[in-house]
Protein backbone atom coordinates (compact mmCIF):
# COMPACT_ATOMS: atom_id res chain seq x y z
CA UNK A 1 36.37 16.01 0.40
CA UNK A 2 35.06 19.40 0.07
CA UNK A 3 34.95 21.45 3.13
CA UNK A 4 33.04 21.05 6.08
CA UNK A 5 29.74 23.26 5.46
CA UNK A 6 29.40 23.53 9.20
CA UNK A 7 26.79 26.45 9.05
CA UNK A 8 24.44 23.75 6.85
CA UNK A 9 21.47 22.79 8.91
CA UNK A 10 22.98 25.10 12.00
CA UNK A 11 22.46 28.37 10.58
CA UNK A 12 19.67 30.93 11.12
CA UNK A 13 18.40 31.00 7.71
CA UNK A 14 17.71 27.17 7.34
CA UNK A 15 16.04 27.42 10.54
CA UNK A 16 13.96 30.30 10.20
CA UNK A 17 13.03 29.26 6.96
CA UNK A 18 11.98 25.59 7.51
CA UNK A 19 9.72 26.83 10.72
CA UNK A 20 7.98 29.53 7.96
CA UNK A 21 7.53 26.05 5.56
CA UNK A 22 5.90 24.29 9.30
CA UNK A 23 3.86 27.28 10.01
CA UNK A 24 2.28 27.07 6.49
CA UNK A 25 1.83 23.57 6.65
CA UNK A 26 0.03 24.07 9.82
CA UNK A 27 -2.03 26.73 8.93
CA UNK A 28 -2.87 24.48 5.99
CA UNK A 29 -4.04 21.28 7.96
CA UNK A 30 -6.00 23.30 10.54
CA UNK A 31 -7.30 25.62 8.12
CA UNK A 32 -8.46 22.38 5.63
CA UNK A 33 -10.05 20.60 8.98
CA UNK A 34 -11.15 22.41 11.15
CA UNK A 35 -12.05 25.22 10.08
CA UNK A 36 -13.87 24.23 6.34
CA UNK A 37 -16.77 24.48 6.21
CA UNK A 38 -19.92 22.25 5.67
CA UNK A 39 -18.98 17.94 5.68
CA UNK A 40 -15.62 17.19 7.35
CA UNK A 41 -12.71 16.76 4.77
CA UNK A 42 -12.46 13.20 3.47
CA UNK A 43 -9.22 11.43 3.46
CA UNK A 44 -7.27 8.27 4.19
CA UNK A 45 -7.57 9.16 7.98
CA UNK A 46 -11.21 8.82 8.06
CA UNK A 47 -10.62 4.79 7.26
CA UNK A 48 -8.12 4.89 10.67
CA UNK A 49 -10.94 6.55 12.54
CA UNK A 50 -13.86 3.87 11.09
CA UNK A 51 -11.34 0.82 11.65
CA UNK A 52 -10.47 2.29 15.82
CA UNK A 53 -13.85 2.98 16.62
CA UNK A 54 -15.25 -1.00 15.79
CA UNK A 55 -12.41 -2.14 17.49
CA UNK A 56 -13.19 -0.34 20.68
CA UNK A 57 -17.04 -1.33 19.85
CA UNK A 58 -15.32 -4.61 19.51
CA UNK A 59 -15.52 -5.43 16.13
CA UNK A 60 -12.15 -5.18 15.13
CA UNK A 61 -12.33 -8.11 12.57
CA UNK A 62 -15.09 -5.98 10.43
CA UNK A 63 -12.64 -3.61 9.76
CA UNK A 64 -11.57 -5.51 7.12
CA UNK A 65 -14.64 -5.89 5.54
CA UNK A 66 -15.18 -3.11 2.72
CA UNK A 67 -19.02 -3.01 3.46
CA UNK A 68 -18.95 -2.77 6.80
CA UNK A 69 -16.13 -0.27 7.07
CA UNK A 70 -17.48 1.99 4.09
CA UNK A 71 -20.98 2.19 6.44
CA UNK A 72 -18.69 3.08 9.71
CA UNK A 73 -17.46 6.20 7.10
CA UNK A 74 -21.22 6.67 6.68
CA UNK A 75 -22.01 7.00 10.08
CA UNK A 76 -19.01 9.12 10.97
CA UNK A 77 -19.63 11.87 8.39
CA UNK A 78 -23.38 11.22 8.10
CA UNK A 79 -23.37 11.18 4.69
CA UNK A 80 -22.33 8.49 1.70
CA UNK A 81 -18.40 8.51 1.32
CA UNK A 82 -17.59 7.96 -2.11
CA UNK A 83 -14.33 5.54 -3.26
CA UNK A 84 -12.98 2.83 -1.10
CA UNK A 85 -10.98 4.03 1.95
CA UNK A 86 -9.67 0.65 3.59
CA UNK A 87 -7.96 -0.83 6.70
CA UNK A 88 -4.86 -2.35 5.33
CA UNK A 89 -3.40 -2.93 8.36
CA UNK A 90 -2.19 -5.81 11.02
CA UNK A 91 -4.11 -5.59 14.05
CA UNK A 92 -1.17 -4.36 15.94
CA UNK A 93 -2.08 -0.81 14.73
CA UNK A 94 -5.33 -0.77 16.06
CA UNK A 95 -2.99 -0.15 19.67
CA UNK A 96 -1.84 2.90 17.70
CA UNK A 97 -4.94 4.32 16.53
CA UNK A 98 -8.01 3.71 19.11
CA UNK A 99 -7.01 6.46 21.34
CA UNK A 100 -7.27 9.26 18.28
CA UNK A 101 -10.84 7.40 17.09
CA UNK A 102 -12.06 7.70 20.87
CA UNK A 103 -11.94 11.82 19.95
CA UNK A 104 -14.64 13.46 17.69
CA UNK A 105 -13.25 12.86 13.77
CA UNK A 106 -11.22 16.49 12.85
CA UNK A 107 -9.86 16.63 16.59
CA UNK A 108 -8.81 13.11 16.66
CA UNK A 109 -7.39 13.80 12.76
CA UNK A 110 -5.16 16.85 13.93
CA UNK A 111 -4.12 14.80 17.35
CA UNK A 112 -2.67 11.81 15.41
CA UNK A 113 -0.92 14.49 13.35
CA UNK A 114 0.52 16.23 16.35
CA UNK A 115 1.29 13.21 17.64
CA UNK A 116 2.85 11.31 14.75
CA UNK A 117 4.72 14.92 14.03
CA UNK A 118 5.97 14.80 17.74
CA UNK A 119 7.71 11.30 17.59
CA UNK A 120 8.83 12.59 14.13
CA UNK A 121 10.92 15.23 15.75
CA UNK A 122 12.18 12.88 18.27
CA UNK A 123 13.64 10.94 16.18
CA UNK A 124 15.20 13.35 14.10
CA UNK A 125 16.61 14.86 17.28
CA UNK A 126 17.87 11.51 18.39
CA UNK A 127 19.99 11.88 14.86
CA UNK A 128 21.10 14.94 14.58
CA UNK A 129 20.49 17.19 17.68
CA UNK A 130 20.23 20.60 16.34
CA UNK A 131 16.77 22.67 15.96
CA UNK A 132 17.59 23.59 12.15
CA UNK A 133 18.47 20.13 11.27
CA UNK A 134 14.62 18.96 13.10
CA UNK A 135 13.03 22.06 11.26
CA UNK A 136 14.28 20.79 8.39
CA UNK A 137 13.23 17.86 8.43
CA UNK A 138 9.74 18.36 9.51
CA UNK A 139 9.65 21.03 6.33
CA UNK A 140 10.51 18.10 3.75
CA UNK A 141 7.70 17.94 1.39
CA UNK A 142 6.08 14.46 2.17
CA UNK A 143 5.53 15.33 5.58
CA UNK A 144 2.68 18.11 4.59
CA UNK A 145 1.76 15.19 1.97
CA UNK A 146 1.34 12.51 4.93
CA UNK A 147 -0.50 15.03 7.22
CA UNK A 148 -2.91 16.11 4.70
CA UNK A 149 -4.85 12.81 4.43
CA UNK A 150 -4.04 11.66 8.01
CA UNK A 151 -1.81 8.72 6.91
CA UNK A 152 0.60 7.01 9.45
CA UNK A 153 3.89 7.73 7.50
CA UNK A 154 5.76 9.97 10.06
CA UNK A 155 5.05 7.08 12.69
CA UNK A 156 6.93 5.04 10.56
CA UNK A 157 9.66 7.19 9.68
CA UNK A 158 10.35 7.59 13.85
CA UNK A 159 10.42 4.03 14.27
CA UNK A 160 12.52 3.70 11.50
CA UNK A 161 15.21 6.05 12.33
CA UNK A 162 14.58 5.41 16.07
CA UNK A 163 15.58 1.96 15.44
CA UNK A 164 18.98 3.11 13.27
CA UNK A 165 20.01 6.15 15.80
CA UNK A 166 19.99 4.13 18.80
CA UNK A 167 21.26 0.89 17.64
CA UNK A 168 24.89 0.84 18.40
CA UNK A 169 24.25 3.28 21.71
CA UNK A 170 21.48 1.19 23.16
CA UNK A 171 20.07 -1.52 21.27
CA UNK A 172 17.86 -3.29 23.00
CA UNK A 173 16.02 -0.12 22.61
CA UNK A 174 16.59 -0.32 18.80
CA UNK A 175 15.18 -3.47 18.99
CA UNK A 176 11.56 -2.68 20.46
CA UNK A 177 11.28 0.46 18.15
CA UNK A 178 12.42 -2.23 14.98
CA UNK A 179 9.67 -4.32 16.69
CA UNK A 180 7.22 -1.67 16.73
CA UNK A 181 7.52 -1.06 13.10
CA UNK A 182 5.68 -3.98 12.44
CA UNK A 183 2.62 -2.42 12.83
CA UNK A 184 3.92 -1.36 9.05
CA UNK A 185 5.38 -5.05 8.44
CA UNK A 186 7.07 -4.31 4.50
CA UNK A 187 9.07 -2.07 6.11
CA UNK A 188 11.20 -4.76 8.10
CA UNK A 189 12.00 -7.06 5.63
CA UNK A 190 15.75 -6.36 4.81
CA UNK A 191 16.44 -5.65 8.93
CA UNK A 192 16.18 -9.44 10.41
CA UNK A 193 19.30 -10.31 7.32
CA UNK A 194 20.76 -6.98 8.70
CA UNK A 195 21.57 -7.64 12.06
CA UNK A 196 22.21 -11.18 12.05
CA UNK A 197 24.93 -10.57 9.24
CA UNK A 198 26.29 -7.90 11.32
CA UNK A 199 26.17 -9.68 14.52
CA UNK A 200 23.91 -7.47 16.28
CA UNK A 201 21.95 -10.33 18.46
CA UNK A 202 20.32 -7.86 21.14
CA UNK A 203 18.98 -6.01 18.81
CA UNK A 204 17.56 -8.98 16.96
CA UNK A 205 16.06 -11.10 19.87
CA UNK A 206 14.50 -7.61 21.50
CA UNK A 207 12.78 -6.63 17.78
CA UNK A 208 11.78 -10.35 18.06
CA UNK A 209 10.33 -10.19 21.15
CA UNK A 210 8.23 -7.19 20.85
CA UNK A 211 6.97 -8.22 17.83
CA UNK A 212 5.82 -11.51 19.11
CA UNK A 213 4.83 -9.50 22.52
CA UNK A 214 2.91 -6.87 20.19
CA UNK A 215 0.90 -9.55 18.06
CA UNK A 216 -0.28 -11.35 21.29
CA UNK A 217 -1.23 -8.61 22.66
CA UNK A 218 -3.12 -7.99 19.63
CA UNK A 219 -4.80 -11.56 19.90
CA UNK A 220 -5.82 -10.56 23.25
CA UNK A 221 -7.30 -7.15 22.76
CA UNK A 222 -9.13 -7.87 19.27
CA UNK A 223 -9.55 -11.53 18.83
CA UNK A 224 -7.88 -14.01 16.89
CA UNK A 225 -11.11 -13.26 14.70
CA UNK A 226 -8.84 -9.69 13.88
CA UNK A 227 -5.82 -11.48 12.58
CA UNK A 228 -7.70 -14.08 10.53
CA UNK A 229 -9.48 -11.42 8.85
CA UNK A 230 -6.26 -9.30 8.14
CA UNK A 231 -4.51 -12.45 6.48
CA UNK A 232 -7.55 -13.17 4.02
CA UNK A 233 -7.78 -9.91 3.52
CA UNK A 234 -3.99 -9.24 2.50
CA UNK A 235 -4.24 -11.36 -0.44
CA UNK A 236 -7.15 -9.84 -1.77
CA UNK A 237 -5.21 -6.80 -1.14
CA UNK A 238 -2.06 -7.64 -2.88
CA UNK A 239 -4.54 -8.97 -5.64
CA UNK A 240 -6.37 -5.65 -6.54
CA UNK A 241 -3.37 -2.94 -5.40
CA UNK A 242 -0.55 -4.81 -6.96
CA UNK A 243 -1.69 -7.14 -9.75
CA UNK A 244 -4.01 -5.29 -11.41
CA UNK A 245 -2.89 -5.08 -14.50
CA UNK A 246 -2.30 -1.18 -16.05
CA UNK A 247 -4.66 -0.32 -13.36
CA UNK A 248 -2.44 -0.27 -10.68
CA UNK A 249 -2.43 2.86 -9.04
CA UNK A 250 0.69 5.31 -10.00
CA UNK A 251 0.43 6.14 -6.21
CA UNK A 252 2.51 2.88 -5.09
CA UNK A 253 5.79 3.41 -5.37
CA UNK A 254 7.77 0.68 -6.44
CA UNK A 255 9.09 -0.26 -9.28
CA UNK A 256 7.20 -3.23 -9.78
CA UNK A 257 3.94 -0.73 -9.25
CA UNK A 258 6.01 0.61 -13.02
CA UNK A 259 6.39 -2.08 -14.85
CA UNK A 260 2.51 -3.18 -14.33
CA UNK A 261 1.44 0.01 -15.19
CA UNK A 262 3.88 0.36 -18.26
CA UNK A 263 3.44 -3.54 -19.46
CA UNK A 264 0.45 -5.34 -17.55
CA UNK A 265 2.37 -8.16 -17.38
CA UNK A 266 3.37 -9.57 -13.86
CA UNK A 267 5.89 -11.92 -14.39
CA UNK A 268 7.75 -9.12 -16.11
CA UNK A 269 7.13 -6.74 -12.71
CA UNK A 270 7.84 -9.44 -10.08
CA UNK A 271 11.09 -10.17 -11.98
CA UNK A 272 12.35 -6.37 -12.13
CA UNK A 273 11.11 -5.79 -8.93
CA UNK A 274 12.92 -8.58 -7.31
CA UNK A 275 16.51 -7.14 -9.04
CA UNK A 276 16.16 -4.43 -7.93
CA UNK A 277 15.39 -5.61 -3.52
CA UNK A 278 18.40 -7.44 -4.69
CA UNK A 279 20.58 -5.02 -5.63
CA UNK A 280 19.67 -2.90 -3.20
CA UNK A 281 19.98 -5.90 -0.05
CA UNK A 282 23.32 -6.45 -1.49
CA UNK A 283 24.63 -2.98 -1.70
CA UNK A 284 23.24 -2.35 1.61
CA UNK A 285 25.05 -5.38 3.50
CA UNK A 286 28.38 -4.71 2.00
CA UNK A 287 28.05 -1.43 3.94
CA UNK A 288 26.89 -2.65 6.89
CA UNK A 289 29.30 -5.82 7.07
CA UNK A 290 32.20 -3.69 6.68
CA UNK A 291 31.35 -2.14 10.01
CA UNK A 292 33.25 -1.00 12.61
CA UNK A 293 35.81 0.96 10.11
CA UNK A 294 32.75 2.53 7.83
CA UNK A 295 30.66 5.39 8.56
CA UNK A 296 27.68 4.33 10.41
CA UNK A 297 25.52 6.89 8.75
CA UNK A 298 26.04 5.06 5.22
CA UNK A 299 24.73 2.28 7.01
CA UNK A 300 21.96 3.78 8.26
CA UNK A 301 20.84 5.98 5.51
CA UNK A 302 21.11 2.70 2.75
CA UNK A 303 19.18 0.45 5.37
CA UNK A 304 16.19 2.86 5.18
CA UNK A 305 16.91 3.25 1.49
CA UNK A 306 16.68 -0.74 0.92
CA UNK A 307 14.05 -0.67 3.61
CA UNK A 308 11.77 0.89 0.79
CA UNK A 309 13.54 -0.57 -2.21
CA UNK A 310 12.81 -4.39 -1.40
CA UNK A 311 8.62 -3.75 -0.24
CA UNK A 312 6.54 -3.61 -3.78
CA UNK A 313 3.95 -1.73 -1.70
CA UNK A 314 5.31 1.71 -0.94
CA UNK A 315 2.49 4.69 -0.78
CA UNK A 316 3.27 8.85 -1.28
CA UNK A 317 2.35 8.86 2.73
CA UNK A 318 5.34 6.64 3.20
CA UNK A 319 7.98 8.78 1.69
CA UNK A 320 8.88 10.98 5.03
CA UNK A 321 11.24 8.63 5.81
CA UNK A 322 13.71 10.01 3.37
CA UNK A 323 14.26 12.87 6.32
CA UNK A 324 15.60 10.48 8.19
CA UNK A 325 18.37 9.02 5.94
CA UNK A 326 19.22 12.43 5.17
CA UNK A 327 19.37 13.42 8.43
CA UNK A 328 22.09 10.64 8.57
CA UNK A 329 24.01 11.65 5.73
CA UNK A 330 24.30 15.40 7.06
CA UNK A 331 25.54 14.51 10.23
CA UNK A 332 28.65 13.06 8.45
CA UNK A 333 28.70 15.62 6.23
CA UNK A 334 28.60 18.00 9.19
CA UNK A 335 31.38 16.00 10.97
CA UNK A 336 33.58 14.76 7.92
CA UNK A 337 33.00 17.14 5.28
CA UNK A 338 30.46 17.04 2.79
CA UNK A 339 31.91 16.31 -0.57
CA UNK A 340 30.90 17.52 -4.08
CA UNK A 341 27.27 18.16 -4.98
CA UNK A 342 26.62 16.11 -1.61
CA UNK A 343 24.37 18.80 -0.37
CA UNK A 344 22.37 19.83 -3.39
CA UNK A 345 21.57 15.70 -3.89
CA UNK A 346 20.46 15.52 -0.38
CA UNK A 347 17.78 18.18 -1.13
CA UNK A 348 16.96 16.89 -4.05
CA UNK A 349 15.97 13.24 -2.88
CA UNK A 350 13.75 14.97 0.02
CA UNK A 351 12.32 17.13 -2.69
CA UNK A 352 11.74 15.23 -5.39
CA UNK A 353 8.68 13.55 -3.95
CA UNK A 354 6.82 16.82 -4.01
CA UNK A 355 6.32 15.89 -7.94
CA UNK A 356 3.44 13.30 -6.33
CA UNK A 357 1.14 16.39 -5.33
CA UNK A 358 0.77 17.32 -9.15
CA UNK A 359 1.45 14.16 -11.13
CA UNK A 360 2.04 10.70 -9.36
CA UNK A 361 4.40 8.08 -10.61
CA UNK A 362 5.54 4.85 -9.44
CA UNK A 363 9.22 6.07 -10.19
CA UNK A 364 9.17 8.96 -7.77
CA UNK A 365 9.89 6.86 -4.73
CA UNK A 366 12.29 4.56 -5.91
CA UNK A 367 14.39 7.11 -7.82
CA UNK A 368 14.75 9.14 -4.42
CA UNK A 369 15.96 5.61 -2.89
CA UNK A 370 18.34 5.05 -5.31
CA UNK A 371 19.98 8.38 -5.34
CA UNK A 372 19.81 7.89 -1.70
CA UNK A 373 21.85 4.56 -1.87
CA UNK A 374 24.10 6.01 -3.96
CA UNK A 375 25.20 8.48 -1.68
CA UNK A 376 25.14 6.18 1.01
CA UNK A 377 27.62 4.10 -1.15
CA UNK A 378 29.67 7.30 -1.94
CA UNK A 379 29.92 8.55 1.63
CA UNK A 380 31.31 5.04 2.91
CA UNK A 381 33.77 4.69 -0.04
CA UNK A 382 34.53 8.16 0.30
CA UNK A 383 35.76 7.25 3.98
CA UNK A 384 37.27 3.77 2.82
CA UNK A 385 39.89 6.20 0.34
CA UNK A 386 40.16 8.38 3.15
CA UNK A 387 43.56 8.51 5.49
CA UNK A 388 43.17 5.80 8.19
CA UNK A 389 40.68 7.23 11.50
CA UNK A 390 39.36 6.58 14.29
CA UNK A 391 35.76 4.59 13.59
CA UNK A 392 32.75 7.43 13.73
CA UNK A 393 30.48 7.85 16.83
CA UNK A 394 27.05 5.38 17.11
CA UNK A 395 24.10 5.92 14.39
């Protein structure tokens, strides 16, 4: 391996240089907010704000109703909205949102932000506990993207590497952050094969319970009306966002979101699509079945990868999660040496998605996971060809 790089994501400039990239972004939400002037800003947020305040009125089952929910935008901005801004998702995330839709719309906009961004840092902290490495990672490209239109993907990305930083240290706790994440349910396919492969049963029954605990809970607040109306309404969903022919839009990123836009045929997409979650489920449970002896940051850093890999719906607003896998692959970097290129790649993947600001493509995402995979792969075969060691510390 090459050598250490032990100033990387320690040293001053990294630091200084990915608060600067915070500040801007910012200065860039509040500025775009709060302070523009004339009609508040529309943006994916304003569906989160429509969809929390008829569930508080409680109506939470007409947030899945396009009419209804474009008139709630109506009322909020007092003014026709044009487009179609929907509530995609489970009742469970109603819990998340109603507190920020109880706030006027901007404030309770920049709040979930704040809010989202906190648990963000958390988890990258719970990672890799240095300020440069959190700075960092807060400065990656898709986080400004998420924040801009008020979507929910740096909740996910702290649940996500929550879930992976605390699993072998305490994972029962894993197991209620895996649990939270389904309030984002495509994201937890490839975990359930995960740990019962690898034997991790308290992890499993505790993301198990709170998932059951969170959807009753759900059924309680919102009405079993809620969850009828989200089910009915998925498949409509899937219909128009994923099987729409060349129309599809090239903001999913998947590659089955490609091969409908580049073909139109279906079939064709579902097939490559499904190679692909294959490949990547397999790659990712040789890792993680080879544990103790491997690196558990390989582990980590290819779950998240396949994570996004096997979902065909995976939105720009999604992508901050690639912090936390790299996150992951720096701290063994940091502790084992990074090896050749190892650095520059890791930029790159967190980079890359910038490309969606200026021209999306369905490729974007799932070329960042693979490359992520891939080095995933390299780190744990790089340890397997290694002298013999003691096993690594939890991820």
């Amino acid at each position: 391996m090459a050598g250490s790089g032990g100033a990387w994501l320690t040293g001053r400039s990294l630091l200084f240089g990915s608060v600067f990239v915070v500040i801007i972004y910012a200065a860039l939400l509040v500025g775009g907010i709060v302070m523009r002037a004339g009609a508040p800003p529309i943006a994916d947020y304003l569906a989160f704000h429509a969809a929390g305040r008829l569930a508080a009125e409680g109506a939470a089952a007409d947030a899945y109703d396009w009419a209804v929910l474009h008139a709630a935008h109506a009322g909020i901005l007092g003014e026709p909205v044009p487009g179609r801004l929907g509530w995609l998702n489970p009742p469970t995330f109603f819990f998340a949102i109603l507190p920020f839709s109880a706030l006027p719309y901007r404030l309770g906009w920049l709040v979930w932000i704040l809010a989202s961004g906190v648990a963000f840092a958390l988890a990258a902290r719970a990672i890799l506990p240095r300020a440069a490495a959190v700075a960092a990672a807060l400065a990656v490209p898709p986080v400004m993207f998420t924040a801009s239109v008020g979507q929910n993907g740096l909740l996910t990305a702290a649940l996500l590497g929550a879930t992976l930083a605390l699993l072998d240290r305490r994972p029962v706790a894993a197991g209620i952050a895996l649990g939270l994440l389904t309030v984002k349910p495509q994201f937890g396919l490839l975990f359930p094969i995960l740990l019962a492969a690898s034997g991790r049963w308290r992890s499993f029954l505790a993301a198990a319970a709170t998932a059951l605990a969170l959807a009753a809970a759900a059924c309680l607040a919102f009405g079993t009306e809620a969850w009828i109306a989200f089910l009915e309404a998925s498949g409509g969903n899937a219909e128009r966002l994923l099987a729409n022919g060349q129309d599809v839009s090239p903001r999913i990123l998947s590659v089955h979101a490609f091969v409908m836009r580049a073909t139109g045929q279906e079939a064709l997409a579902a097939a490559l699509h499904a190679l692909v979650a294959l490949a990547a489920t397999v790659v990712t449970l040789r890792l993680w079945l080879r544990r103790p002896e491997g690196p558990e940051e390989a582990r980590a850093a290819a779950a998240i990868a396949g994570a996004f890999l096997v979902t065909p719906y995976v939105w720009g607003y999604d992508m901050p999660a690639i912090a936390m896998a790299a996150l992951f692959l720096a701290r063994a970097g940091l502790r084992d040496g990074f090896m050749p290129a190892e650095r520059a790649l890791i930029v790159l993947a967190c980079a890359w998605p910038a490309v969606l600001v200026a021209q999306p493509h369905p490729l974007v995402g799932p070329a960042a996971w693979l490359l992520i995979l891939v080095l995933a792969w390299r780190r744990d075969r790089a340890w397997r060809l290694a002298p013999a060691r003691p096993s690594t510390g939890s991820a």
